[in-house]
PDB file of N, CA and C in Angstrom:
ATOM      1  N   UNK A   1      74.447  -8.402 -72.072  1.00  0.00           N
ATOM      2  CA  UNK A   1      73.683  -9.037 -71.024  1.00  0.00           C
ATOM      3  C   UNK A   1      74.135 -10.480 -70.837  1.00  0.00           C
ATOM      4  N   UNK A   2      74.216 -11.357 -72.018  1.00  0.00           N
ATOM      5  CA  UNK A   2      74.479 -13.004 -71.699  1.00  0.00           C
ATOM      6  C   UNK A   2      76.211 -13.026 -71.539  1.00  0.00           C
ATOM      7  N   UNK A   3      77.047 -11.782 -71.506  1.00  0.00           N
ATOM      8  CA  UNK A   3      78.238 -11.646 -70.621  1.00  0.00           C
ATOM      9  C   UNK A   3      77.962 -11.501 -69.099  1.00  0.00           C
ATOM     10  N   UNK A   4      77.027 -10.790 -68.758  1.00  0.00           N
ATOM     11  CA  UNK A   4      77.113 -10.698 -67.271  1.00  0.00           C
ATOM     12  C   UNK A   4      76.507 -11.737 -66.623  1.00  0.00           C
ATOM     13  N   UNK A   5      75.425 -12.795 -67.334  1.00  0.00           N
ATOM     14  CA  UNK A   5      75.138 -13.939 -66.974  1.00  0.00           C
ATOM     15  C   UNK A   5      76.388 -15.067 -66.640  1.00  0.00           C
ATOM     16  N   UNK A   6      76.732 -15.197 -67.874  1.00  0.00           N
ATOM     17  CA  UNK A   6      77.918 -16.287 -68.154  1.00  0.00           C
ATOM     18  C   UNK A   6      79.767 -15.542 -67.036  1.00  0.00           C
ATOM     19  N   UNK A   7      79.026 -14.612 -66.670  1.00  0.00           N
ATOM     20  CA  UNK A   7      80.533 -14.128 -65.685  1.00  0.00           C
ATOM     21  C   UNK A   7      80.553 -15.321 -64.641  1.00  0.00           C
ATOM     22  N   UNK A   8      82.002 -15.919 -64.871  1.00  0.00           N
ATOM     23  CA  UNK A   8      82.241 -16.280 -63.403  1.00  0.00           C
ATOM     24  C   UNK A   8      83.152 -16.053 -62.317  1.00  0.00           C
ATOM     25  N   UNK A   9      83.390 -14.523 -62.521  1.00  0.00           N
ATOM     26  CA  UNK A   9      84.642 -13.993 -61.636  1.00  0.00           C
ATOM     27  C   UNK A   9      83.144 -13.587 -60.281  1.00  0.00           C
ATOM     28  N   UNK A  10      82.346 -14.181 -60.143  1.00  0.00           N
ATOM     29  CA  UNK A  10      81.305 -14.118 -58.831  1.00  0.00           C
ATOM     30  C   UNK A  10      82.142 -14.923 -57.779  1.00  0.00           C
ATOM     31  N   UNK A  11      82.720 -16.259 -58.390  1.00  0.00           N
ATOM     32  CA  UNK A  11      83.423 -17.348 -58.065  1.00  0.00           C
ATOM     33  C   UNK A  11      84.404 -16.742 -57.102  1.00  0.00           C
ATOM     34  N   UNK A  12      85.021 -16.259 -57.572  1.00  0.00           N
ATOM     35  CA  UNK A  12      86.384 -15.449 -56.947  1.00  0.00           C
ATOM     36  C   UNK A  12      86.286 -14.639 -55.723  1.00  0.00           C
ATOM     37  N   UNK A  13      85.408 -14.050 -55.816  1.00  0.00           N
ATOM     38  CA  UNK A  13      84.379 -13.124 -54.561  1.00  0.00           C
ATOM     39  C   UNK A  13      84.204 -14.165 -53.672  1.00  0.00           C
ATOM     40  N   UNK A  14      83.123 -15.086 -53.679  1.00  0.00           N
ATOM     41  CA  UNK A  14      82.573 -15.932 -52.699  1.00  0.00           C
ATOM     42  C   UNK A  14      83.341 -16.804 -52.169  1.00  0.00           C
ATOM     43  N   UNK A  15      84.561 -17.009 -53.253  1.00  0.00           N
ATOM     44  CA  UNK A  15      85.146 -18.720 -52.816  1.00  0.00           C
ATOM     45  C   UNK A  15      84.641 -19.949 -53.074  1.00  0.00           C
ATOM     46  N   UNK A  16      85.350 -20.475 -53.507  1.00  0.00           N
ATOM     47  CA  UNK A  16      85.029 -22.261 -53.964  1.00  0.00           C
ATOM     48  C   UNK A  16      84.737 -22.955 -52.959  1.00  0.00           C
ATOM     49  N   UNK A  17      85.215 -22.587 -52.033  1.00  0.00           N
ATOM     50  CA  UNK A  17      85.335 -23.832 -50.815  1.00  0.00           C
ATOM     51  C   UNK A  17      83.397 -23.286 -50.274  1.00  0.00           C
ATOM     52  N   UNK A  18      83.188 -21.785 -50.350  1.00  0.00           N
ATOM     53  CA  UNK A  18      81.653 -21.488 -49.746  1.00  0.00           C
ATOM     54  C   UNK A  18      80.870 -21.818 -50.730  1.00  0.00           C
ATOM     55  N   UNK A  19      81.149 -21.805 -51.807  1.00  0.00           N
ATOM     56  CA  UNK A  19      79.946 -22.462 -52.840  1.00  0.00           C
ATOM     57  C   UNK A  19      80.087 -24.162 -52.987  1.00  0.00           C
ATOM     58  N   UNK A  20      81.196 -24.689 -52.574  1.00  0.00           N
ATOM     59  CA  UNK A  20      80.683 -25.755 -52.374  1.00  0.00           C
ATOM     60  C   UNK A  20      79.786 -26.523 -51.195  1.00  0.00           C
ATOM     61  N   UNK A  21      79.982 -25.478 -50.591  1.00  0.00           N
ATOM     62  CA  UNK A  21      79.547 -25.591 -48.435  1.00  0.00           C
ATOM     63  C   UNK A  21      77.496 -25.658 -48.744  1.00  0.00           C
ATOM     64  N   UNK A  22      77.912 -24.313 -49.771  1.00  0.00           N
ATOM     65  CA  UNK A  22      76.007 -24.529 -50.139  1.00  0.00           C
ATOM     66  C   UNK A  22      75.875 -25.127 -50.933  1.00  0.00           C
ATOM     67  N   UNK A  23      76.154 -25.778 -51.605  1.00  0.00           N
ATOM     68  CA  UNK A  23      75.971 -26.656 -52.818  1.00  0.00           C
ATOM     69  C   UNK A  23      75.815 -28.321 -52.812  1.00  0.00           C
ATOM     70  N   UNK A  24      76.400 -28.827 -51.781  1.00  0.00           N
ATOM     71  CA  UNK A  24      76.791 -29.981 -51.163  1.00  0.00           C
ATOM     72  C   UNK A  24      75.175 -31.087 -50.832  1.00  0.00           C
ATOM     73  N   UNK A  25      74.662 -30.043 -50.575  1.00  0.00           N
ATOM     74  CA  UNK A  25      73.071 -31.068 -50.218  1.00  0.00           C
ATOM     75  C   UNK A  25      72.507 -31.401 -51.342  1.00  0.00           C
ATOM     76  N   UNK A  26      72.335 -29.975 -52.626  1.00  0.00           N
ATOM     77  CA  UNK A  26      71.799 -30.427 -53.740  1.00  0.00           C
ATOM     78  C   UNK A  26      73.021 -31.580 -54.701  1.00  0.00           C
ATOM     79  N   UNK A  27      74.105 -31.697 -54.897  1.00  0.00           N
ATOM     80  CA  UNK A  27      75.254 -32.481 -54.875  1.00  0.00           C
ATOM     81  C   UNK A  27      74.510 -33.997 -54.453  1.00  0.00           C
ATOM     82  N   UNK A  28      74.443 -34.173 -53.616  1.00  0.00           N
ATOM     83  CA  UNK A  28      73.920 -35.157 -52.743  1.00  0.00           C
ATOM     84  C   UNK A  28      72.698 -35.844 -53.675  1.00  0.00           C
ATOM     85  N   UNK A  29      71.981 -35.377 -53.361  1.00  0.00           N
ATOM     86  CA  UNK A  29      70.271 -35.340 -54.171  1.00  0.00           C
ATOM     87  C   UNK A  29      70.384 -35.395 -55.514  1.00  0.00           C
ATOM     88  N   UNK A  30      71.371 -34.864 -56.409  1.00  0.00           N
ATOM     89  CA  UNK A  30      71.501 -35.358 -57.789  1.00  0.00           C
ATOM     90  C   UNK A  30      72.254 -36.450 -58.101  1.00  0.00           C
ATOM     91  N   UNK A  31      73.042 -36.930 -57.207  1.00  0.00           N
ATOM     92  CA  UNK A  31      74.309 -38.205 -57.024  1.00  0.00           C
ATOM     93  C   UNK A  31      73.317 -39.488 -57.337  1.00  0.00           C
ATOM     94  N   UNK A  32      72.266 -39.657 -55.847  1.00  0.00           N
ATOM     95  CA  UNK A  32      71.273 -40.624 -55.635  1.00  0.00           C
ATOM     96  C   UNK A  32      70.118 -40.524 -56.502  1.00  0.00           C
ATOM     97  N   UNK A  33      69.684 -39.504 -57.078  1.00  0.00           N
ATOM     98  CA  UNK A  33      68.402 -39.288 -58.330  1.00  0.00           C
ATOM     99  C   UNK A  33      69.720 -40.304 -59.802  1.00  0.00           C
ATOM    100  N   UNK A  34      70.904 -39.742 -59.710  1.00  0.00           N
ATOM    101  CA  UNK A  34      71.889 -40.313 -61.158  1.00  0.00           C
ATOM    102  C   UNK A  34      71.696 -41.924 -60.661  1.00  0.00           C
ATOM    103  N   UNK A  35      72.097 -42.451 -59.689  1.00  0.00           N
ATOM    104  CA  UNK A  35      72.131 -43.815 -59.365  1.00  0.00           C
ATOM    105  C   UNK A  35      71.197 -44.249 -59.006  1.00  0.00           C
ATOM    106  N   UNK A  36      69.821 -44.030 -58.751  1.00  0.00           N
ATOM    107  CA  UNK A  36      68.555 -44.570 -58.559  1.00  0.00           C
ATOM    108  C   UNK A  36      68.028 -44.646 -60.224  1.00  0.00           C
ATOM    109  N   UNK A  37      68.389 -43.815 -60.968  1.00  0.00           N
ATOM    110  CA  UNK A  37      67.711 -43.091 -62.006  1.00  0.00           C
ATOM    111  C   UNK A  37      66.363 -43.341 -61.809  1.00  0.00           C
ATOM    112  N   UNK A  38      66.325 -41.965 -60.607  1.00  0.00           N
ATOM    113  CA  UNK A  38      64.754 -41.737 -60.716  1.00  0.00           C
ATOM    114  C   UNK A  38      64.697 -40.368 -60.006  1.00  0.00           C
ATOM    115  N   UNK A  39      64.421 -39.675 -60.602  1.00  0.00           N
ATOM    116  CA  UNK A  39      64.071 -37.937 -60.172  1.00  0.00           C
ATOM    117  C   UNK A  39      63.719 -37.841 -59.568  1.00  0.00           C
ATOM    118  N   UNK A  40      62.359 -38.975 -58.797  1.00  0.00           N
ATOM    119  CA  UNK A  40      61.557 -38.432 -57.788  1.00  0.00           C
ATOM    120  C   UNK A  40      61.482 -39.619 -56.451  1.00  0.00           C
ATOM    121  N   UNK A  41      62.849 -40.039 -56.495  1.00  0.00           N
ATOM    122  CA  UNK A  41      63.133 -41.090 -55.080  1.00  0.00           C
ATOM    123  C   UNK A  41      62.619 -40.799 -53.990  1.00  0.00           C
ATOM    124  N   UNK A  42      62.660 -39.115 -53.719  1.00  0.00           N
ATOM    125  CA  UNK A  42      62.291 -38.296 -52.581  1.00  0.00           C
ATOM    126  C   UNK A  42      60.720 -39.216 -52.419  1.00  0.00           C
ATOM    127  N   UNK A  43      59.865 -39.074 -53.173  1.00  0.00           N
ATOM    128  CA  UNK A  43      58.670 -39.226 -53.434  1.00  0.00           C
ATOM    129  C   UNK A  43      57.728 -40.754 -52.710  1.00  0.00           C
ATOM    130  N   UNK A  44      59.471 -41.442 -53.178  1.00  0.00           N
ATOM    131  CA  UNK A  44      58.839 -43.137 -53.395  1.00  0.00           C
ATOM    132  C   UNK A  44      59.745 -43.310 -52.329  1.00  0.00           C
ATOM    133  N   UNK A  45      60.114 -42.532 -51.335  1.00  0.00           N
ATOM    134  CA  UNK A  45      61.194 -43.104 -49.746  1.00  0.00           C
ATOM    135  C   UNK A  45      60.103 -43.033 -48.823  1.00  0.00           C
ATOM    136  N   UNK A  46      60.580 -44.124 -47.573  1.00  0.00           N
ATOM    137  CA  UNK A  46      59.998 -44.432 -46.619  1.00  0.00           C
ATOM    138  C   UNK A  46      59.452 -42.898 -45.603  1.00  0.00           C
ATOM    139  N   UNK A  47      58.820 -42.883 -44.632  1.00  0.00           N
ATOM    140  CA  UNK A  47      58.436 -41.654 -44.461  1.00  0.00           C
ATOM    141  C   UNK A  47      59.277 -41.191 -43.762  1.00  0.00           C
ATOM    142  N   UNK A  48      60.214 -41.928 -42.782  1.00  0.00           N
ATOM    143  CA  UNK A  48      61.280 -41.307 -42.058  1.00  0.00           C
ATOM    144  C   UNK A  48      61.909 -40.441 -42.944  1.00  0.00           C
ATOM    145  N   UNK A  49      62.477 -41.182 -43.971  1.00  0.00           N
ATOM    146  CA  UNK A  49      63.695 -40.325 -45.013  1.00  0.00           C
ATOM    147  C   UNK A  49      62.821 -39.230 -45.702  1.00  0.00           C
ATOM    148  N   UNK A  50      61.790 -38.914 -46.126  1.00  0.00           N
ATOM    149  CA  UNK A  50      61.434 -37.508 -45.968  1.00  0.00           C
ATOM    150  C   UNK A  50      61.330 -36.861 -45.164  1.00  0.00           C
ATOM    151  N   UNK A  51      60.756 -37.207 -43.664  1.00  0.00           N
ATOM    152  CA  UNK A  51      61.143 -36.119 -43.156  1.00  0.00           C
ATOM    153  C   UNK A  51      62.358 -35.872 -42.726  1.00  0.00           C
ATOM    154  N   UNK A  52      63.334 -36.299 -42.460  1.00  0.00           N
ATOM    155  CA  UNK A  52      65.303 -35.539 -42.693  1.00  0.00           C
ATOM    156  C   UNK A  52      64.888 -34.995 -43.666  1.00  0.00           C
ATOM    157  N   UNK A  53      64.392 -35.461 -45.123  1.00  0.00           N
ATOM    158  CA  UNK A  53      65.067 -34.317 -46.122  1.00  0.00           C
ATOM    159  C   UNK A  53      64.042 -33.076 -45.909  1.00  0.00           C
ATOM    160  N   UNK A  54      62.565 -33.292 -45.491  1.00  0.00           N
ATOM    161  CA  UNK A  54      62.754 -31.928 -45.829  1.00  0.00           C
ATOM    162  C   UNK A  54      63.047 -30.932 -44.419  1.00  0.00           C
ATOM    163  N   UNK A  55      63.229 -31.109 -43.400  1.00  0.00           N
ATOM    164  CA  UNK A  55      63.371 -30.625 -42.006  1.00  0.00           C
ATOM    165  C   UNK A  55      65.029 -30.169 -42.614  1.00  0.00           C
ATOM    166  N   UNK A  56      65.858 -31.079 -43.124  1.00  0.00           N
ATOM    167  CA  UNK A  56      67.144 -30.313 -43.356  1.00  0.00           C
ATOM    168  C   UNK A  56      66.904 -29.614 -44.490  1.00  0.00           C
ATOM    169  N   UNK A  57      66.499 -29.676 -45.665  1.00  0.00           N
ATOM    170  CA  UNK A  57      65.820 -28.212 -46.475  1.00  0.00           C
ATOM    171  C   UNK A  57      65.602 -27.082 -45.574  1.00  0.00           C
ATOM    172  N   UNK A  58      64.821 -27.451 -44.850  1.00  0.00           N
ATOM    173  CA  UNK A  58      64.281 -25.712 -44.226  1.00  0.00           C
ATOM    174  C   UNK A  58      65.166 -25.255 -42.940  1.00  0.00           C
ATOM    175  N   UNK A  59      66.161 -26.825 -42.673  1.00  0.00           N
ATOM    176  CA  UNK A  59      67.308 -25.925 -41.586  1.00  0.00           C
ATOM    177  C   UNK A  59      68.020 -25.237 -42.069  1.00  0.00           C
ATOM    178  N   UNK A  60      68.518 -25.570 -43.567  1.00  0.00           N
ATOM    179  CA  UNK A  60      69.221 -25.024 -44.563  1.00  0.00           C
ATOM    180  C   UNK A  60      68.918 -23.847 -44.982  1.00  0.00           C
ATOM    181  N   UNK A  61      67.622 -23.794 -45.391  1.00  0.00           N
ATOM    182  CA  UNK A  61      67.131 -22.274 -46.100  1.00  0.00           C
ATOM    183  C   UNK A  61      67.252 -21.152 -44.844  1.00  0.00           C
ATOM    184  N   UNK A  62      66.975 -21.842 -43.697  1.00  0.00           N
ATOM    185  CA  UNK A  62      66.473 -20.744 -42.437  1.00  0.00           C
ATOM    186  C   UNK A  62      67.751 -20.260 -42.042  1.00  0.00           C
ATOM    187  N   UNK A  63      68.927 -21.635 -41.713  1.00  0.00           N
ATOM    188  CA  UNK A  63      69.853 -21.103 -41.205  1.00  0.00           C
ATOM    189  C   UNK A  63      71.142 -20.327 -41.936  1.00  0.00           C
ATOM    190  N   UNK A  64      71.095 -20.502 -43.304  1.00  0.00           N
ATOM    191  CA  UNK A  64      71.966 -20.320 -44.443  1.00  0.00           C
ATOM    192  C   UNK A  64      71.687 -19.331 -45.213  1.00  0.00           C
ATOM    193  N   UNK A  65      70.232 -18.778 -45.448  1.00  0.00           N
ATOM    194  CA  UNK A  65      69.643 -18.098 -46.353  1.00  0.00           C
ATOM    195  C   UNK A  65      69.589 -16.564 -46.114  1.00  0.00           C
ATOM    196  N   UNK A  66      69.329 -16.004 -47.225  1.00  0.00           N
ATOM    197  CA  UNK A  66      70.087 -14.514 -46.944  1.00  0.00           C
ATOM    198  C   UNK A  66      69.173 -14.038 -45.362  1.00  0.00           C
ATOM    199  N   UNK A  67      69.466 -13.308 -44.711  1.00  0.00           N
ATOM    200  CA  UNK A  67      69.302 -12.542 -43.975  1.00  0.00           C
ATOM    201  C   UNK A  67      69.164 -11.294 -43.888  1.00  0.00           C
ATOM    202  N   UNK A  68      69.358 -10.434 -44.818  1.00  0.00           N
ATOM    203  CA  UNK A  68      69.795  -8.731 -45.281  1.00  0.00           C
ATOM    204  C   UNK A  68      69.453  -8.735 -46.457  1.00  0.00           C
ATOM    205  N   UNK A  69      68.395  -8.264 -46.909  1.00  0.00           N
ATOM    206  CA  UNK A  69      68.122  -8.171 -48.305  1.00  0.00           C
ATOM    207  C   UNK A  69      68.278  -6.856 -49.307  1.00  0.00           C
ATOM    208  N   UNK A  70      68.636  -6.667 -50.129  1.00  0.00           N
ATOM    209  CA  UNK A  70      68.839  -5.535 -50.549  1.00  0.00           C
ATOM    210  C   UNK A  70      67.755  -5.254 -51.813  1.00  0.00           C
ATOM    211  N   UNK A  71      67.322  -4.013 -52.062  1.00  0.00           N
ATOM    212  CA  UNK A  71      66.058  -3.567 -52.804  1.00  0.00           C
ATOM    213  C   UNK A  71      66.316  -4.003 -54.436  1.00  0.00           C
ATOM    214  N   UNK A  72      65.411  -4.586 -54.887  1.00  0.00           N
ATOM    215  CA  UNK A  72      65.199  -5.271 -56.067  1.00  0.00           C
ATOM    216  C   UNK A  72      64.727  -4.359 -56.991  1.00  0.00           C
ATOM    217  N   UNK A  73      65.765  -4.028 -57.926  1.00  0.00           N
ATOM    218  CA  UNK A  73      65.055  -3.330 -58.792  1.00  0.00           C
ATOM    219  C   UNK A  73      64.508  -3.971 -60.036  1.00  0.00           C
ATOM    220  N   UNK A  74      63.209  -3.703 -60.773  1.00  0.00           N
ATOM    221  CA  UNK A  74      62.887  -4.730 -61.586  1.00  0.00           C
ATOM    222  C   UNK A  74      62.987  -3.967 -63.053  1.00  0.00           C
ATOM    223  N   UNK A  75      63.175  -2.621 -62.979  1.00  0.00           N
ATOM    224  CA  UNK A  75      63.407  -2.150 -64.283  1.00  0.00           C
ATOM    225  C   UNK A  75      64.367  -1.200 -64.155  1.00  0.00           C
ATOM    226  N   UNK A  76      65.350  -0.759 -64.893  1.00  0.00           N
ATOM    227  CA  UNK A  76      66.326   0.051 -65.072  1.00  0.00           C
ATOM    228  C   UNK A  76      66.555   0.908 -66.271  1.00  0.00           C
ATOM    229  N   UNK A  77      66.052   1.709 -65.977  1.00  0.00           N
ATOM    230  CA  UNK A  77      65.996   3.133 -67.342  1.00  0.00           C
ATOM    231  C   UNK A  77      67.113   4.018 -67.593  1.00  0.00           C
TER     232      UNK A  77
END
């Protein structure tokens, strides 16, 4: 099991260049939390700059996020 976790031939499938394409906002948000050192900047920003962040969160999730879901199995016998 902690082989199929720790696999990263997923990498190879998707492409580097698309996991960095989604990855890039949270990238962002840990850059400025490392150089603010403060986890919760979001929190303590003016009100404009929350709303960009979270209006681009949910352009992100809506426009990026799966679309086609496939059936979840939660146990396997």
């Amino acid at each position: 099991m902690l082989q199929s976790i720790l696999n990263l031939h997923i990498i190879s499938k998707v492409g580097v260049g698309d996991l960095l394409f989604y990855l890039w906002f949270l990238f962002i948000i840990k850059f400025v939390q490392y150089k603010k050192n403060d986890l919760n900047f979001i929190l303590r920003a003016p009100t404009f700059v929350k709303i960009v962040f979270y209006y681009t969160s949910m352009f992100l999730l809506i426009f990026f996020g799966a679309v086609a879901g496939k059936q979840f199995i939660y146990f396997q016998f």
